[in-house]
Protein backbone atom coordinates (compact mmCIF):
# COMPACT_ATOMS: atom_id res chain seq x y z
CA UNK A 1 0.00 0.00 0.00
CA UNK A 2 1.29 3.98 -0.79
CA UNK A 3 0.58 6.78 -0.07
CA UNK A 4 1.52 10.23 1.28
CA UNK A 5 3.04 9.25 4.56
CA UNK A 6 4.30 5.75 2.86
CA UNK A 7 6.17 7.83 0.04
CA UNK A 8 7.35 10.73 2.38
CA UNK A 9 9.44 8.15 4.49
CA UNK A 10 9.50 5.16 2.31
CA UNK A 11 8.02 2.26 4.60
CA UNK A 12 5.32 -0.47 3.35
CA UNK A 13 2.67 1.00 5.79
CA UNK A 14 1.91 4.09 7.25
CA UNK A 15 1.95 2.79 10.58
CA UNK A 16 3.69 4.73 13.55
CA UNK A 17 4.68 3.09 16.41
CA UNK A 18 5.61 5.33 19.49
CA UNK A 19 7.22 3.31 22.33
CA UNK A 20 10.21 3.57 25.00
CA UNK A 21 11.47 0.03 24.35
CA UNK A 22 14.25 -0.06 21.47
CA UNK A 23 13.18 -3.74 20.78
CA UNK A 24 9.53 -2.68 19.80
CA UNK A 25 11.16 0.36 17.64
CA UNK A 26 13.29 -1.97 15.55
CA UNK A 27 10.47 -4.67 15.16
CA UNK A 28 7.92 -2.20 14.04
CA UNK A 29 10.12 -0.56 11.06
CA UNK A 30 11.72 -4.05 10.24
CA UNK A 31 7.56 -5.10 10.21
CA UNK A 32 7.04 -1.85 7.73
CA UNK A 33 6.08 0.74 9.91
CA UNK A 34 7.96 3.29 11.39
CA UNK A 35 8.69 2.91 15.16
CA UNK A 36 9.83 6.05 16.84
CA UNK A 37 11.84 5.98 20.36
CA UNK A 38 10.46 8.04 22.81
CA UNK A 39 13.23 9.34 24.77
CA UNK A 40 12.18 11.32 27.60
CA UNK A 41 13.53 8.80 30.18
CA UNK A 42 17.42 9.02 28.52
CA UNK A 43 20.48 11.34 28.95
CA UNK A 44 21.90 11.84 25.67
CA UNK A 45 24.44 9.67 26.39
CA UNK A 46 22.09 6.77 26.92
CA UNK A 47 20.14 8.04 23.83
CA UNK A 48 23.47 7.39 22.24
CA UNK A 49 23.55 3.69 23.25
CA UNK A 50 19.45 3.30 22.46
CA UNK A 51 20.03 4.80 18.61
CA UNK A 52 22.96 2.82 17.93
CA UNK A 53 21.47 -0.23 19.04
CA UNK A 54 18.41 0.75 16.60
CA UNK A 55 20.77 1.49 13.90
CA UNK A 56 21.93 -2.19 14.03
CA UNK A 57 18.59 -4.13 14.37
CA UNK A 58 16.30 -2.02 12.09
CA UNK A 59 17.63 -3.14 8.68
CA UNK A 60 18.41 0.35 7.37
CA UNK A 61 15.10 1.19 7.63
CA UNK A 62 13.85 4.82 8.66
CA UNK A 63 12.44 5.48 12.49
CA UNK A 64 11.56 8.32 14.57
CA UNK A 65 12.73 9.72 17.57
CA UNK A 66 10.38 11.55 20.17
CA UNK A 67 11.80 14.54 22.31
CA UNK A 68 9.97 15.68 24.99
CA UNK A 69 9.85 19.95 25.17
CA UNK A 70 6.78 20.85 26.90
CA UNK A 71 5.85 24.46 26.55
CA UNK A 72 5.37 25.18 30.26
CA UNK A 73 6.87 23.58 33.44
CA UNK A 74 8.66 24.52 36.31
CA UNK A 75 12.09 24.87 36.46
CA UNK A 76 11.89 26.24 33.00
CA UNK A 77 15.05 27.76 31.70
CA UNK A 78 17.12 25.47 33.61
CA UNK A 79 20.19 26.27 36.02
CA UNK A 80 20.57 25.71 39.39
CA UNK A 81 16.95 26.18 40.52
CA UNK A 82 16.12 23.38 37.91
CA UNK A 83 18.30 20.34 39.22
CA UNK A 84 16.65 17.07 40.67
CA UNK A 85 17.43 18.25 43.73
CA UNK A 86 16.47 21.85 43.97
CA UNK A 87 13.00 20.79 42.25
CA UNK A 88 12.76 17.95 45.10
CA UNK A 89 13.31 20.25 47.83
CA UNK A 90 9.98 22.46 46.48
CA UNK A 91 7.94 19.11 47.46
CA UNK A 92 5.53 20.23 50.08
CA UNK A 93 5.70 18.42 53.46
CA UNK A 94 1.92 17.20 53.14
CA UNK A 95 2.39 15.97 49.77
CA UNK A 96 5.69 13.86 51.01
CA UNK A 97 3.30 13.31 54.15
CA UNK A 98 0.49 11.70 51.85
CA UNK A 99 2.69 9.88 49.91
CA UNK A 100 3.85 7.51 52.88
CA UNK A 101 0.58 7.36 54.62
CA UNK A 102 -0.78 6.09 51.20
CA UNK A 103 2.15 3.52 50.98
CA UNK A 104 2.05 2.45 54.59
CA UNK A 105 -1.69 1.80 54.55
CA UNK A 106 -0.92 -0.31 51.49
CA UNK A 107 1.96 -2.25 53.52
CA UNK A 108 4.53 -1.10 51.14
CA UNK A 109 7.71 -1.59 52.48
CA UNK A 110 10.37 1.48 52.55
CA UNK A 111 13.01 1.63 50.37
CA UNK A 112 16.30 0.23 52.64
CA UNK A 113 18.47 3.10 53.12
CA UNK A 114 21.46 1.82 51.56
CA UNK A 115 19.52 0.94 47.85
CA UNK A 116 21.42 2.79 45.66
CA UNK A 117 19.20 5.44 44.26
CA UNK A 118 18.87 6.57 40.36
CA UNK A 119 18.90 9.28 38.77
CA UNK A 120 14.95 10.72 38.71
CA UNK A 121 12.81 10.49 35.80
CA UNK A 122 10.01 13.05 35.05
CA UNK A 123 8.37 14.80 32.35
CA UNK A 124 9.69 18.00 32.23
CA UNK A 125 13.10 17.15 34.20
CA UNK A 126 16.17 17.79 32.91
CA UNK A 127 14.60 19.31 29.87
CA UNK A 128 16.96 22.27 29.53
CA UNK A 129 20.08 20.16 30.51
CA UNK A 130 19.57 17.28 28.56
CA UNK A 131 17.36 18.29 25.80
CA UNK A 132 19.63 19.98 23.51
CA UNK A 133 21.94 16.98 23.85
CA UNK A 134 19.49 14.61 23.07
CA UNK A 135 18.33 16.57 19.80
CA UNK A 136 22.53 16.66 18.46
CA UNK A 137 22.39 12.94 19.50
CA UNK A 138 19.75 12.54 16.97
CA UNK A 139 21.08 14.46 14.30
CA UNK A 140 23.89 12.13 14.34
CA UNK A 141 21.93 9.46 13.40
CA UNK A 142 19.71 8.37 10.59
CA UNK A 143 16.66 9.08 12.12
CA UNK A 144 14.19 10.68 9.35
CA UNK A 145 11.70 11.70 11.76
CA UNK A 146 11.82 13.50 15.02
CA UNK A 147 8.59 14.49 17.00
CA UNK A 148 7.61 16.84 20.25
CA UNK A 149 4.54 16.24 22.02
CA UNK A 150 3.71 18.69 24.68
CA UNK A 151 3.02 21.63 22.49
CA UNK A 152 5.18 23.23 19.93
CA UNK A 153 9.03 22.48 19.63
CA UNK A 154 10.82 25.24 19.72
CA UNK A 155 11.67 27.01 16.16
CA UNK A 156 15.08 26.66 16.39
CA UNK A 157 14.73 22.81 16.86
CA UNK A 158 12.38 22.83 13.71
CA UNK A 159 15.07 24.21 11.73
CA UNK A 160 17.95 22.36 12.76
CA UNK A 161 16.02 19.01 11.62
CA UNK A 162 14.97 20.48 8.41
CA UNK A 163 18.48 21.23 7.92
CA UNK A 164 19.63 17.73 8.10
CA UNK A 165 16.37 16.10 5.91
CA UNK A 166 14.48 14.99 9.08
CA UNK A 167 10.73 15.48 9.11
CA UNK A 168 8.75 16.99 12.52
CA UNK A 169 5.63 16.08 13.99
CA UNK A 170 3.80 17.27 16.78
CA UNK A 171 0.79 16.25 18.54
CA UNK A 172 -2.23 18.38 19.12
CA UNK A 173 -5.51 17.86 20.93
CA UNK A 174 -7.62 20.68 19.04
CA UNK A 175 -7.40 22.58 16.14
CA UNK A 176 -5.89 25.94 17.65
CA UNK A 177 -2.54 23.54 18.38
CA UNK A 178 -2.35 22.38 15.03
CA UNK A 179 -2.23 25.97 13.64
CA UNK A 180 0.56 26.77 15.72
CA UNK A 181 2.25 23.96 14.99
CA UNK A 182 1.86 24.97 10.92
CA UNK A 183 3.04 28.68 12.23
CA UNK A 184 6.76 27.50 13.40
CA UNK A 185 6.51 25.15 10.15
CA UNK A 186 6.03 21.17 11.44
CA UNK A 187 5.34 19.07 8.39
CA UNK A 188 3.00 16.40 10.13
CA UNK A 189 0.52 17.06 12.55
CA UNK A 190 -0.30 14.10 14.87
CA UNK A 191 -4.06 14.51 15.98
CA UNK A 192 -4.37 12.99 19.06
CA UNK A 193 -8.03 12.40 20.74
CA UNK A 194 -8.84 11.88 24.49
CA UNK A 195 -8.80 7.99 24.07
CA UNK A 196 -5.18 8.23 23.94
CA UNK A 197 -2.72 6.99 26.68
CA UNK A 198 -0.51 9.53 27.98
CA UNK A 199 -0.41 12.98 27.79
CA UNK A 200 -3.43 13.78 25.62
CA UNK A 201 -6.66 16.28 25.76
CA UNK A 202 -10.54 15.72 25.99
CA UNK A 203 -11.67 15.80 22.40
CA UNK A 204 -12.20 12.47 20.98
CA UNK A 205 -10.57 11.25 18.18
CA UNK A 206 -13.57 10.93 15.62
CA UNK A 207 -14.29 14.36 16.26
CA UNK A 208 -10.67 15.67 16.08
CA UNK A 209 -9.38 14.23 12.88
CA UNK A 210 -11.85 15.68 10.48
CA UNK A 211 -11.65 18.77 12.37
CA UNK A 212 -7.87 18.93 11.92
CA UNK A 213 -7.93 18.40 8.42
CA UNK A 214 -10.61 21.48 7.54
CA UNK A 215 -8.34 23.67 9.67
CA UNK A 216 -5.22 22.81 7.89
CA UNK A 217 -5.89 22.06 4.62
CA UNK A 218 -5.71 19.08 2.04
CA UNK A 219 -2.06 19.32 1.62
CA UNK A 220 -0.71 18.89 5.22
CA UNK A 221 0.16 15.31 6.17
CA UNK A 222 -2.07 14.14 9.05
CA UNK A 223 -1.59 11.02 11.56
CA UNK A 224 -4.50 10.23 13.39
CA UNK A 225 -4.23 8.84 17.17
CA UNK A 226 -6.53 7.67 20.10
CA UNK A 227 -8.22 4.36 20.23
CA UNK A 228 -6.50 2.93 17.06
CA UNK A 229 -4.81 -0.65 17.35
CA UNK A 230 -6.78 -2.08 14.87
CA UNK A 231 -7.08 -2.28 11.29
CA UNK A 232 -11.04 -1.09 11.72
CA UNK A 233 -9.75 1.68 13.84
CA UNK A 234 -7.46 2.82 11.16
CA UNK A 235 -9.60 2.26 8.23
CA UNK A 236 -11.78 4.41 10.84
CA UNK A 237 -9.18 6.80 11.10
CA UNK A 238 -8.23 6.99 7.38
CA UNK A 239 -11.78 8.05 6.43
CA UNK A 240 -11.85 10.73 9.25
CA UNK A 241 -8.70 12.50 6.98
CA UNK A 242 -5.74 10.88 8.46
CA UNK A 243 -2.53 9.69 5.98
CA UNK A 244 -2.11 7.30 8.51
CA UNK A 245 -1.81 6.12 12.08
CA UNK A 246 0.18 6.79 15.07
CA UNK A 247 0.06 3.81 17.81
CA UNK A 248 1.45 3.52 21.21
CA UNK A 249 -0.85 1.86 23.64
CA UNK A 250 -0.93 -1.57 21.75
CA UNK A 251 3.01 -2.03 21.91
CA UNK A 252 2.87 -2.02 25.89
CA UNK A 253 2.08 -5.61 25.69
CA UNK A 254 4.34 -7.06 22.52
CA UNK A 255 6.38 -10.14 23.30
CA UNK A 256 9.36 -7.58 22.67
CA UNK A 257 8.07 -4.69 25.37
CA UNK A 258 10.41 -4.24 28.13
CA UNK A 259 6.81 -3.80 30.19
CA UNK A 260 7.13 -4.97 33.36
CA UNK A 261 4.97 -8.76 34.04
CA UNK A 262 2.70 -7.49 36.75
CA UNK A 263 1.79 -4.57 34.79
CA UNK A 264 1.29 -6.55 31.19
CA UNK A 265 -0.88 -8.43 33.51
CA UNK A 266 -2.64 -5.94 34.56
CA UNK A 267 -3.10 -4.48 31.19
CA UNK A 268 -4.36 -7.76 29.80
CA UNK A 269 -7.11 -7.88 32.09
CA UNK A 270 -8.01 -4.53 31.59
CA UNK A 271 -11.30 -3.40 30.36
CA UNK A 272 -11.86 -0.16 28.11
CA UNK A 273 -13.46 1.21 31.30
CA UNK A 274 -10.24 0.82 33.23
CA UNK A 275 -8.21 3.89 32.64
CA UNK A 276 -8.57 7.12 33.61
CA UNK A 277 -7.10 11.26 32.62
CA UNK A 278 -5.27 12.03 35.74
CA UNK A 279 -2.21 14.30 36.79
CA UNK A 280 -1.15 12.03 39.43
CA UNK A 281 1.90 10.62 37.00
CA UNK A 282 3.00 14.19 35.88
CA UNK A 283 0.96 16.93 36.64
CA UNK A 284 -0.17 17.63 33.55
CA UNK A 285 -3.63 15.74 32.41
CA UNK A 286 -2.45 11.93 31.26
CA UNK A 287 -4.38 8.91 30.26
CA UNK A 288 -3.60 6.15 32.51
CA UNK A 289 -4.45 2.02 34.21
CA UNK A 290 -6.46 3.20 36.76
CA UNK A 291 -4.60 1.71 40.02
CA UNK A 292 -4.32 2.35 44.19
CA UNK A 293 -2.07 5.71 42.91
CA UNK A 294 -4.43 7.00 40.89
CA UNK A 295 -7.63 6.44 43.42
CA UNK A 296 -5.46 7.93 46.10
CA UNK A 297 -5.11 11.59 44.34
CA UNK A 298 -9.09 10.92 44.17
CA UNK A 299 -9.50 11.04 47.79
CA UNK A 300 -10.77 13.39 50.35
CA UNK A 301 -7.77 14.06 52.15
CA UNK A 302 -5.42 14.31 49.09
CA UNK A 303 -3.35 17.06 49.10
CA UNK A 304 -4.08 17.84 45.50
CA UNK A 305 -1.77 17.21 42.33
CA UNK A 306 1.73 19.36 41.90
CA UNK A 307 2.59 20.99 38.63
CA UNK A 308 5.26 19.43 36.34
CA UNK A 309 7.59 18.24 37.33
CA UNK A 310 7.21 18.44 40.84
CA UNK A 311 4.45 15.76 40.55
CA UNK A 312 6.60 13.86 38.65
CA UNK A 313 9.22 13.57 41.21
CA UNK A 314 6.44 12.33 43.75
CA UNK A 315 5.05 9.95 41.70
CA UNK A 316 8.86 8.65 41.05
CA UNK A 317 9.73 8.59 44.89
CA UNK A 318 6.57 6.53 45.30
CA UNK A 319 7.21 4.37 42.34
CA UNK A 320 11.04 3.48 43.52
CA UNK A 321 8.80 2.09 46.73
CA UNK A 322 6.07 -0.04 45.22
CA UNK A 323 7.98 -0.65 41.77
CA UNK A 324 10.55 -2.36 43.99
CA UNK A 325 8.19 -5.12 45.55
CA UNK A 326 6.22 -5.50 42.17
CA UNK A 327 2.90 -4.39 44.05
CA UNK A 328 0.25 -5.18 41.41
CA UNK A 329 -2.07 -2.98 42.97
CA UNK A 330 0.23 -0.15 42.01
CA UNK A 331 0.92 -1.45 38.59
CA UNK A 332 0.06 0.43 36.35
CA UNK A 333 1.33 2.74 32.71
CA UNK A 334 0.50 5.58 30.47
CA UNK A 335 -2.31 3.60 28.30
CA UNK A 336 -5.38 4.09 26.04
CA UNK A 337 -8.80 3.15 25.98
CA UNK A 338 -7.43 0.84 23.65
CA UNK A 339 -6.25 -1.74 26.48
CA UNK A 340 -9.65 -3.05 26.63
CA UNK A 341 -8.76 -5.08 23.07
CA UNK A 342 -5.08 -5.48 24.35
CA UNK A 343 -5.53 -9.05 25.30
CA UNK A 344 -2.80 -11.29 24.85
CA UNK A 345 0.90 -11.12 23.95
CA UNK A 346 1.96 -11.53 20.48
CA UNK A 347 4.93 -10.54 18.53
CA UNK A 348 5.41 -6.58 17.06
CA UNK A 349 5.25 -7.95 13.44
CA UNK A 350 2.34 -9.65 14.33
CA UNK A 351 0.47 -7.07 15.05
CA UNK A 352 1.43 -4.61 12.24
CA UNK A 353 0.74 -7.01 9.84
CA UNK A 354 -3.10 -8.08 11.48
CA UNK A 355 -3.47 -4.51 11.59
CA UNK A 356 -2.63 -4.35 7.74
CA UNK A 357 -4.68 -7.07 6.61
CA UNK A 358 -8.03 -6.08 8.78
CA UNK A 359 -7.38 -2.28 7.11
CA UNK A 360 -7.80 -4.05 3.49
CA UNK A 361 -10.38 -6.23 4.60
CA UNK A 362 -12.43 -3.37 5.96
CA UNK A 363 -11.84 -1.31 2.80
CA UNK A 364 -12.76 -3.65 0.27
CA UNK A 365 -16.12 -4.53 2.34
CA UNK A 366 -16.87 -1.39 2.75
CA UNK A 367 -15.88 -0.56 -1.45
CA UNK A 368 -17.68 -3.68 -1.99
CA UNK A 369 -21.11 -2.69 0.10
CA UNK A 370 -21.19 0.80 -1.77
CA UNK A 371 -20.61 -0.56 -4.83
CA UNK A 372 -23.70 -3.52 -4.52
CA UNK A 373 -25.96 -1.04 -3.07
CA UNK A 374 -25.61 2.33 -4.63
CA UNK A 375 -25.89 0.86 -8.46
């Protein structure tokens, strides 16, 4: 199959395939898609390691790479008052005080004392110190796509990846965002509906898509995202305006995801119902497995949600706890509405090439309906 987004890059399918795990990245494009790394967890010199590996296991095949540069967080502007630990210290004592009541209520063990601790991971940390790293990191390899969720990248960024023949995307949740995104000049506009996992806003995808594509126009390249693992759902998607599909939800639970067991399991025997839009990861608004962490920021005598990344840093104190003993209560990940048809484990390739199939199936039947009853 061709089209825009298949010419544009030169893959079999325009399927996008956003995950953190290298292994799913590789298996996607060597399927036909396009797998893009997100990278928000890695310092460039572990983005280093990550691309290289890619480089090596993707056939020569194009991928992505996905930067995180939110428009607004604290800390912004980075120095001193931006470090891990300066941002850690601005943790209010009721919110630390919350954290281990919720914990010890659960029986959660502490963490010993003398468990070495790692670096912190949040969205929105490090962004000033590592980000511009992480972007010449990717220049030096042969990625031909680099994205930014979190509102627009900034210009500068744009134009350094233009200068080297890499294509940017950028998701949006309405059609204001995708304007803006056209206005610093991103070539493909991700439209991303509420059913997404992760960071994502409250219009749903079958009202986003075709609302997109009136605002910018016939000749911008469009990925549509939210609720798509399926060929249906991209056929769906397809119709709506889309050029094709970006995925992320559905590679959580590929044999090759470097998920953790207790939270595939969790994810298997999750219903549609079964996540909720929370700040209690981040602080910003983030589609989510429902789980004790989330209920907790639900109740009375929560302290209320911090602002990034101060909420991030909470959530990744709590996580070193309760990560550590596997609680499955506590298990949960960034995930779609999709997860309710995410229901056993199968192989990357598998699943872009199901997803394939069920998008020419649905086609023709549909071509095929049209064409018996509107002669």
């Amino acid at each position: 199959m061709t089209n825009r987004m298949t010419d544009m890059f030169g893959i079999e399918f325009p399927i996008f395939a956003f995950s953190h795990c290298r292994d799913v990245v590789a298996a996607v494009t060597r399927a036909g898609g396009m797998g893009v790394l997100g990278a928000l967890a890695y310092t460039p010199e572990e983005l280093e390691t990550e691309l290289s590996w890619i480089d090596d296991h993707c056939d020569g095949k194009p991928y992505g790479v996905d930067l995180v540069m939110p428009a607004s967080y604290i800390g912004k502007g980075g120095g001193e008052q931006a470090t891990a630990e300066s941002l850690t210290s601005r943790i209010p004592a009721e919110h630390r005080a919350f954290v281990d009541r919720v914990l010890d209520e659960a029986g959660i063990p502490p963490v010993p004392e003398d468990l070495e601790a790692r670096r912190p991971r949040a969205a929105g940390l490090d962004v000033d110190a590592f980000a511009p790293g992480q972007l010449e990191v990717t220049l030096e390899h042969p990625a031909s796509l680099l994205v930014n969720a979190l509102g627009p990248p900034p210009e500068d960024v744009v134009k350094k990846a233009h200068d080297h023949g890499i294509h940017v995307a950028a998701l949006v949740g309405s059609k204001r965002h995708a304007e803006r995104q056209l206005e610093i000049g991103v070539d493909i506009i991700v439209a991303q509906g509420g059913e997404a996992g992760g960071h994502t806003g409250d219009v749903a995808t079958m009202v986003l898509i075709p609302e997109v594509r009136d605002a910018v126009g016939p000749d911008v390249p469009i990925l549509g995202a939210g609720g798509i693992g399926t060929g249906r759902q991209m056929a769906a998607a397809m119709a709506l305006g889309a050029d094709g599909v970006w995925t992320g939800s559905i590679w959580l639970t590929v044999a090759e995801s470097s998920t953790e067991p207790h939270v595939i399991d969790n994810l298997l025997a999750a219903g549609s119902r079964d996540t909720v839009r929370s700040r209690a990861m981040t602080g910003k608004p983030a589609r989510q497995l429902r789980t004790a962490w989330t209920e907790a920021w639900e109740r009375d005598d929560s302290p209320g949600t911090l602002p990034m990344p101060l909420q991030g840093l909470v959530f990744n104190q709590a996580a070193r706890r309760f990560g550590r003993v596997r609680d499955p209560r506590f298990g949960g990940s960034p995930v779609g509405q999709i997860v309710g048809q995410m229901n056993t484990v199968r192989p990357a390739k598998d699943v872009v090439f199901d997803m394939v199939s069920e998008w020419i199936d649905t086609v023709e039947e549909m071509h095929a309906d049209v064409t018996q009853h509107g002669s």
